[in-house]
C-alpha atoms as a PDB file:
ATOM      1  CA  UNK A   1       0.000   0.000   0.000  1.00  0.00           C
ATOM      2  CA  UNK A   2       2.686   2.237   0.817  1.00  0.00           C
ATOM      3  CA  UNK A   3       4.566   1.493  -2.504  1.00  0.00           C
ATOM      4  CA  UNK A   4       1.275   2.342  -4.662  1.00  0.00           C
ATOM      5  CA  UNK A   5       0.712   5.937  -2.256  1.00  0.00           C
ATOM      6  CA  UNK A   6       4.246   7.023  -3.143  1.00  0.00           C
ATOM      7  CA  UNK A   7       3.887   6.234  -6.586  1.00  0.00           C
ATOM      8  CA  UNK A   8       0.685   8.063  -7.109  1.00  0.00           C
ATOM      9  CA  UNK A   9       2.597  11.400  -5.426  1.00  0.00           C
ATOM     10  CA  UNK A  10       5.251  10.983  -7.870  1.00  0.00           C
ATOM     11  CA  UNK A  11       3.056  10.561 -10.615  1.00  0.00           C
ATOM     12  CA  UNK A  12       1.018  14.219  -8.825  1.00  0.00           C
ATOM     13  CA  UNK A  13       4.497  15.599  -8.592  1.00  0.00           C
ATOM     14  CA  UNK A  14       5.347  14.972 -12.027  1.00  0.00           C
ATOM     15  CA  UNK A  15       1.855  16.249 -13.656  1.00  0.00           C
ATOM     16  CA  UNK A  16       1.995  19.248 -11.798  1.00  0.00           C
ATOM     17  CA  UNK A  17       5.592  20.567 -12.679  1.00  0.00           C
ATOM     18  CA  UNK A  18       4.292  19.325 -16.643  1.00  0.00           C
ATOM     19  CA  UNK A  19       1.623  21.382 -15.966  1.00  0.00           C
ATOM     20  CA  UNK A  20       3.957  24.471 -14.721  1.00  0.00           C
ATOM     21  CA  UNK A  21       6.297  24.073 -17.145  1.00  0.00           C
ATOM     22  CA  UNK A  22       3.291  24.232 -20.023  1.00  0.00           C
ATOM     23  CA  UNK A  23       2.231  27.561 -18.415  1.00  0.00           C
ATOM     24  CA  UNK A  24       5.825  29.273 -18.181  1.00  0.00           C
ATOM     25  CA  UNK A  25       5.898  27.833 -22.297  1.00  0.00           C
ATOM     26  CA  UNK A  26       2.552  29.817 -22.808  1.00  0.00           C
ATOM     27  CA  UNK A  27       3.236  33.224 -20.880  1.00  0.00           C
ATOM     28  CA  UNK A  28       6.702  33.065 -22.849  1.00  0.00           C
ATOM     29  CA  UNK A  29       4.803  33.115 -26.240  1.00  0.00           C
ATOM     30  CA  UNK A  30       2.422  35.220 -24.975  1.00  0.00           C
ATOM     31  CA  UNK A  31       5.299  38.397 -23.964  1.00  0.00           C
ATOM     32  CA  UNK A  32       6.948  37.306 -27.326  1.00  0.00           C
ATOM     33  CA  UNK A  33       3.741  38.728 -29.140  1.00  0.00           C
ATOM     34  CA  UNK A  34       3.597  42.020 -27.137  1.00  0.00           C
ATOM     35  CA  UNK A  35      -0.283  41.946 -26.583  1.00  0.00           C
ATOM     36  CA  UNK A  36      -0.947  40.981 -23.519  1.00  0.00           C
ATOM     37  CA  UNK A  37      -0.283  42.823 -20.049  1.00  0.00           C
ATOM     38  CA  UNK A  38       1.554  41.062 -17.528  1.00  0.00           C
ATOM     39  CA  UNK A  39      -1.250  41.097 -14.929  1.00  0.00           C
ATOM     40  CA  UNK A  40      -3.422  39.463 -17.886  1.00  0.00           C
ATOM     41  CA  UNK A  41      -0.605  36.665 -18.746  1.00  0.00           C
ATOM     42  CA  UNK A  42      -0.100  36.089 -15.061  1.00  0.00           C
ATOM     43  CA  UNK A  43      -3.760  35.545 -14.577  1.00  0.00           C
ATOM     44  CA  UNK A  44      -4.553  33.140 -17.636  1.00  0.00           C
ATOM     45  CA  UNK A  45      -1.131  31.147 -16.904  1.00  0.00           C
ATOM     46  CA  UNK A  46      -1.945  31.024 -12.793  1.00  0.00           C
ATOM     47  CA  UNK A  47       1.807  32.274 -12.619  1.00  0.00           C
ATOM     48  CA  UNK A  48       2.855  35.061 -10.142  1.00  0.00           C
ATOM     49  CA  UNK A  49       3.757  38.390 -11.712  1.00  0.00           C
ATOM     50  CA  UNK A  50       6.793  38.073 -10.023  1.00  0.00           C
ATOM     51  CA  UNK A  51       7.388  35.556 -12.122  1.00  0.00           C
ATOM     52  CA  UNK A  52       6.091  36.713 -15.765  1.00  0.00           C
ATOM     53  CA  UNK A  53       8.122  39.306 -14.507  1.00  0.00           C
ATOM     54  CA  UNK A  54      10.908  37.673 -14.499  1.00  0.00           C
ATOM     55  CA  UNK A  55      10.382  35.698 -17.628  1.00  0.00           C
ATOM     56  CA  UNK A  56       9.838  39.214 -19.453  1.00  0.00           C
ATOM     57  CA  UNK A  57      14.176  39.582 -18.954  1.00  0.00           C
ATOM     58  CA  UNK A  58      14.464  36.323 -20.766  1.00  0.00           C
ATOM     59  CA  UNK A  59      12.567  36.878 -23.724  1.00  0.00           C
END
């Protein structure tokens, strides 16, 4: 039981940082195009602004 618990976290664990890195793909494309205000791409991505902020110095 333990063995099947642990492997249905890492399977969580692994969805949700698929599911992160999807979003910091999106909000990437999205300040590539210029269109969208950070507040917006930080709301539609569920990332911080602190951290579309940060993305913005990257692209």
């Amino acid at each position: 039981m333990f063995m099947e618990a642990r492997l249905l976290d890492e399977r969580r664990e692994g969805i949700a940082e698929g599911e992160a890195n999807a979003n910091i793909a999106t909000a990437k494309r999205m300040l590539a195009k210029g269109c969208y205000s950070l507040e917006v791409i930080a709301e539609l991505t569920n990332l911080s602004l602190a951290d579309v902020e940060k993305l913005k110095k990257e692209v």
